[in-house]
C-alpha atoms as a PDB file:
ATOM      1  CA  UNK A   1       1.295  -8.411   1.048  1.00  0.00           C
ATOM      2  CA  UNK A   2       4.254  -5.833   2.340  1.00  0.00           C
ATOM      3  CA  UNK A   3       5.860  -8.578   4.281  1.00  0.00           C
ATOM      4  CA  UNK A   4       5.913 -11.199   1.603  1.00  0.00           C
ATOM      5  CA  UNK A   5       7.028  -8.657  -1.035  1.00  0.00           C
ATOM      6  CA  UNK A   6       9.678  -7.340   1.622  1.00  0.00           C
ATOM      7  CA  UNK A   7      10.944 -11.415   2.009  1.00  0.00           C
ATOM      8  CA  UNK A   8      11.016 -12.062  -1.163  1.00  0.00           C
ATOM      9  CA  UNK A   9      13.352  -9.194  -1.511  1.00  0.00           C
ATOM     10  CA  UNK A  10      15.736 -10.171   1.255  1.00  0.00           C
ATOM     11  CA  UNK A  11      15.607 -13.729  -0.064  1.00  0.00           C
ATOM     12  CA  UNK A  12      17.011 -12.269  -3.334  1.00  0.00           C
ATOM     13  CA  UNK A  13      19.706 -10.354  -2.244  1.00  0.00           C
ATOM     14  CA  UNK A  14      20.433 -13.641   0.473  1.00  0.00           C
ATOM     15  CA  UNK A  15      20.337 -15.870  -2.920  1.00  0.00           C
ATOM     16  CA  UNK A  16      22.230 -14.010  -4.922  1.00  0.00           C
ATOM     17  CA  UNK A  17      25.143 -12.657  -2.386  1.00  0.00           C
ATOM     18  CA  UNK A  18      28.635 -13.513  -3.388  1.00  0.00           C
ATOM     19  CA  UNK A  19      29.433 -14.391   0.610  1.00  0.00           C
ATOM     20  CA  UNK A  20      26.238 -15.450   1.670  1.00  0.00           C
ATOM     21  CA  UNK A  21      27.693 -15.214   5.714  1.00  0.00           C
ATOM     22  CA  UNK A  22      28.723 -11.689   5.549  1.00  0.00           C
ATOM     23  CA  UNK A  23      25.500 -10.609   3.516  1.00  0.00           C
ATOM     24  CA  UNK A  24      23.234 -11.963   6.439  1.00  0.00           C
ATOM     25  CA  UNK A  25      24.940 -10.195   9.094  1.00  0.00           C
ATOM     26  CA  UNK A  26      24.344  -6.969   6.538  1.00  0.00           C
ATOM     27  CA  UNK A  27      20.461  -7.466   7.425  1.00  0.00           C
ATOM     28  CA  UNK A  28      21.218  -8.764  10.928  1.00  0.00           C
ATOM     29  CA  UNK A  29      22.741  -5.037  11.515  1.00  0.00           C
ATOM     30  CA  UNK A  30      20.366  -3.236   9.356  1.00  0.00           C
ATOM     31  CA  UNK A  31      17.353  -4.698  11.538  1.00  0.00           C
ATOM     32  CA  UNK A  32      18.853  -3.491  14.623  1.00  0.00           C
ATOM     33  CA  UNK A  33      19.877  -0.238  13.289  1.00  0.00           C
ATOM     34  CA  UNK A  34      16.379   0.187  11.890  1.00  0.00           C
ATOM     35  CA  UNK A  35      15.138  -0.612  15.726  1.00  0.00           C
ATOM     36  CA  UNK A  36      17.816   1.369  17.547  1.00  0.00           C
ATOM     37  CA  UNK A  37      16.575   4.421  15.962  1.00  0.00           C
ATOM     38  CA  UNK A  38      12.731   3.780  16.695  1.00  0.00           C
ATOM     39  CA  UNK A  39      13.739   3.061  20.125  1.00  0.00           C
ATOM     40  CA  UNK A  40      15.524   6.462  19.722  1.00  0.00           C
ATOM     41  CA  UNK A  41      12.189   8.756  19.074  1.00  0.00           C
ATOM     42  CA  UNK A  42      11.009  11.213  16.638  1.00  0.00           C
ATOM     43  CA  UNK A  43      13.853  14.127  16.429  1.00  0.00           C
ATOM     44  CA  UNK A  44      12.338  17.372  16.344  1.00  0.00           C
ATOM     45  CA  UNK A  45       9.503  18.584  15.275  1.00  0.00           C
ATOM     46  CA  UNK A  46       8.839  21.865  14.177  1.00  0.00           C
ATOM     47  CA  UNK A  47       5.350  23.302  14.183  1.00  0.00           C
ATOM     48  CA  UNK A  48       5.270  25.495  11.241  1.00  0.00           C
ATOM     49  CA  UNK A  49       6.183  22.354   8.902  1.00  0.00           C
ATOM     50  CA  UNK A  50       9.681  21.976   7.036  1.00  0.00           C
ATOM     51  CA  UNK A  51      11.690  24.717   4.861  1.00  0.00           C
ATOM     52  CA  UNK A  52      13.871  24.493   1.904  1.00  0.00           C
ATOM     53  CA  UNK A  53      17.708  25.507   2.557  1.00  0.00           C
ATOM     54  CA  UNK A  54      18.417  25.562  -1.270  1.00  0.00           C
ATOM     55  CA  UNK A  55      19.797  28.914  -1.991  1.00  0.00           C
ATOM     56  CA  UNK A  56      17.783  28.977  -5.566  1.00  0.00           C
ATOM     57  CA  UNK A  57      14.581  28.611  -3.549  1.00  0.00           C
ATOM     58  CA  UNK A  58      13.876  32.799  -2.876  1.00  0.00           C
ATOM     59  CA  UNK A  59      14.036  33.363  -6.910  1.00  0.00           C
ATOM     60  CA  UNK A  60      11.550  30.309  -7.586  1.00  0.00           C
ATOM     61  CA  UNK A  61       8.889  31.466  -5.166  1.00  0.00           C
ATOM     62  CA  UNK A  62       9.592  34.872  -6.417  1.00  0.00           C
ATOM     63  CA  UNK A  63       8.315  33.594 -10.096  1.00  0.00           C
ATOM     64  CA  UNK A  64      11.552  35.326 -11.545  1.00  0.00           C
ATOM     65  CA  UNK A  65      12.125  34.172 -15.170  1.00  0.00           C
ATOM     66  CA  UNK A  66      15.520  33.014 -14.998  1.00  0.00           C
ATOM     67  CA  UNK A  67      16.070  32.002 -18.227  1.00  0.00           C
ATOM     68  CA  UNK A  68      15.041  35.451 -19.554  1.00  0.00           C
END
């Protein structure tokens, strides 16, 4: 089911390119991008999970009524 969805939605944007030559080697270098970076491996990991860096996030988890 993924794969036919996911041809049916290159085939569309294939169908429906203005320069049909130029849009194909769009997907040609998306595929190998998309494999270059498996090939590449996982970046790091951390053990402890991921952390916000948004500076509003101390206030929110403080429960702080910012709106008064």
């Amino acid at each position: 089911m993924e794969m036919g969805a996911a041809a049916i939605m290159a085939n569309t944007a294939l169908a429906t390119a203005g320069n049909l030559p130029l849009m194909a080697k769009a997907f040609r270098q998306a595929i190998e991008a998309g494999r270059a970076a498996y090939l590449a491996g996982l970046g790091r990991v951390l053990s402890r999970g991921a952390s916000s860096s948004d500076p509003l996030t101390g206030f929110l988890r403080d429960g702080e009524d910012v709106y008064g």
